[in-house]
Protein backbone atom coordinates (compact mmCIF):
# COMPACT_ATOMS: atom_id res chain seq x y z
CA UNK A 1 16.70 5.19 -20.43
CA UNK A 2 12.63 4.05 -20.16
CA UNK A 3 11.96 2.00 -17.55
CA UNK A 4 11.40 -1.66 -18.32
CA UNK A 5 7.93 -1.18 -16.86
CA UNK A 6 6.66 0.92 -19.51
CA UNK A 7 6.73 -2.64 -21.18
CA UNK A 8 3.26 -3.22 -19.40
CA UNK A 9 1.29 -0.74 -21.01
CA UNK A 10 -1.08 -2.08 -23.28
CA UNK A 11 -1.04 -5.42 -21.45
CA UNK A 12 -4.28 -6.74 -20.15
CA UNK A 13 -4.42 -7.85 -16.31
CA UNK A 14 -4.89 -11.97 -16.39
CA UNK A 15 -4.45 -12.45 -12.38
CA UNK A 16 -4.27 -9.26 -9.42
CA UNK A 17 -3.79 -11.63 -6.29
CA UNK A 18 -2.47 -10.45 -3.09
CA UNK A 19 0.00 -13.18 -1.76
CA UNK A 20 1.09 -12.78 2.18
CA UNK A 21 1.68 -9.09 2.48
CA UNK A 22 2.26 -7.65 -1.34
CA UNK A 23 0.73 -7.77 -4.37
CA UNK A 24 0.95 -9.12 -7.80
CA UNK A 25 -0.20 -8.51 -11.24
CA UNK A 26 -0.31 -10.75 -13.91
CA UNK A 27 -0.27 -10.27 -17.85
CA UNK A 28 -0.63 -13.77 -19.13
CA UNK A 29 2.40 -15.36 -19.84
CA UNK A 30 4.07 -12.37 -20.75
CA UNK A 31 5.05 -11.09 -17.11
CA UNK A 32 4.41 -11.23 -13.59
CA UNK A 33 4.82 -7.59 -11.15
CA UNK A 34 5.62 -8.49 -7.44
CA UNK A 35 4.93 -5.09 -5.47
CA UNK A 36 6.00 -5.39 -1.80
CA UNK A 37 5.75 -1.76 -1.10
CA UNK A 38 2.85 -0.25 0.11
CA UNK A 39 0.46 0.69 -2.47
CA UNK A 40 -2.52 3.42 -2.70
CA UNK A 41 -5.42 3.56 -5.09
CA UNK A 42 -5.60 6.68 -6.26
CA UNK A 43 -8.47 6.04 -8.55
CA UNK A 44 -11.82 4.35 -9.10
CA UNK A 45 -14.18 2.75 -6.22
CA UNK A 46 -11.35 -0.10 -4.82
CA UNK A 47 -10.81 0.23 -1.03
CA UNK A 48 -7.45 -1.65 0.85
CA UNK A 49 -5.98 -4.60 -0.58
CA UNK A 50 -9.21 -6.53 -0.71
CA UNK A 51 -9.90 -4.95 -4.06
CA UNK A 52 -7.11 -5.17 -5.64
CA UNK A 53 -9.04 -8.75 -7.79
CA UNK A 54 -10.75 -6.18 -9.46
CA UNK A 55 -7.55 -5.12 -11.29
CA UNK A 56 -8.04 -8.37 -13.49
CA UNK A 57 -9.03 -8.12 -16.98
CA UNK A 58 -8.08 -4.23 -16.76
CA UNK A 59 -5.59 -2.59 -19.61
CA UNK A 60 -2.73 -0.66 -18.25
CA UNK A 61 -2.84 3.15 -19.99
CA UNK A 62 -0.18 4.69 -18.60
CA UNK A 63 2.92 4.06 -15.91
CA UNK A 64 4.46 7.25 -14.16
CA UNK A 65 7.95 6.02 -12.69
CA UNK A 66 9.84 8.56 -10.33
CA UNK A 67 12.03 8.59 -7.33
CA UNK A 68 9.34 8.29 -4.75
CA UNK A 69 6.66 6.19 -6.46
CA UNK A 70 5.24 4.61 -9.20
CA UNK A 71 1.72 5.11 -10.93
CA UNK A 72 -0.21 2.86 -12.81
CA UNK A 73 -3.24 4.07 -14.44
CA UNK A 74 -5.67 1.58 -16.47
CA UNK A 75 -8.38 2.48 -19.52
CA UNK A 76 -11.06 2.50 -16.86
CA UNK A 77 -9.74 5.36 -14.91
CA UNK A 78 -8.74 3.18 -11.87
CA UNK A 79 -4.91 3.23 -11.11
CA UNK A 80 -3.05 3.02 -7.77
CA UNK A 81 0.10 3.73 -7.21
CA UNK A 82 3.53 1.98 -5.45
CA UNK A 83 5.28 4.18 -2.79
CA UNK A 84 9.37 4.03 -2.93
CA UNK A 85 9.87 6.10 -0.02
CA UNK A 86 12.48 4.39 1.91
CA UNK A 87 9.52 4.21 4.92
CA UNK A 88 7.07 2.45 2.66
CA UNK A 89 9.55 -0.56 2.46
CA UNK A 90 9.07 -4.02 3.87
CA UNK A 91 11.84 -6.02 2.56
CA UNK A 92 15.00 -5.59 0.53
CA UNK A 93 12.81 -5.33 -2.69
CA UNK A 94 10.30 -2.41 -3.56
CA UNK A 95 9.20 -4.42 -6.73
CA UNK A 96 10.27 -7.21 -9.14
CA UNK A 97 9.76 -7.72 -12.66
CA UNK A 98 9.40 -11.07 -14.12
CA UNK A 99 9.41 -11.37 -17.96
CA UNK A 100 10.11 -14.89 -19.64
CA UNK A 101 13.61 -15.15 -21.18
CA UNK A 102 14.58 -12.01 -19.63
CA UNK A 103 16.50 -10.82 -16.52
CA UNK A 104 14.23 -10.32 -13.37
CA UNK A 105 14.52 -6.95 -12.90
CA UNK A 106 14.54 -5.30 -9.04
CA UNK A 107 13.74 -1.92 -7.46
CA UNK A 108 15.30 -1.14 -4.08
């Protein structure tokens, strides 16, 4: 079964905002990606979660889903990626996927 993330790819990055203490992506009105795990950049020049504005107007390439983490790489290079570890958790949720006239989809 793919992942409903793998819907991202080819989306463009409309907001990258980091709201209390996680961080969320935005692809127009097409969906919204709450991550509330911690998060490392694991490519290009960004630095903590200051950067992570400079994910907006990016295209996501590629997504790499497994049982510890998830990696998002963008046409740019840059990419970070969302740890699942059960340590890495700060809430119930790891992430949330919101899509319009869908389910909201949850990783725990």
């Amino acid at each position: 079964m793919t992942s409903p993330l793998h819907l991202l790819a080819g989306l463009t990055v409309t907001e990258a905002v980091v709201i209390h203490d996680y961080f969320q992506l935005v692809f127009g009105d097409l969906a919204r990606l709450s991550i509330y795990n911690d998060i490392s950049f694991i490519f290009g020049p960004m630095q903590g979660l200051a950067g992570i504005d400079q994910f907006r107007g990016k295209i996501v390439t590629a997504i790499s889903d497994g049982a510890e983490s998830i990696e998002f790489t963008f046409l740019d290079g840059a990419g970070f990626k969302a740890n699942l570890r059960g340590q890495a958790c700060r809430g119930p949720e790891a992430l949330e996927l919101y899509r319009p006239g869908f389910p909201l989809v949850v990783w725990n």
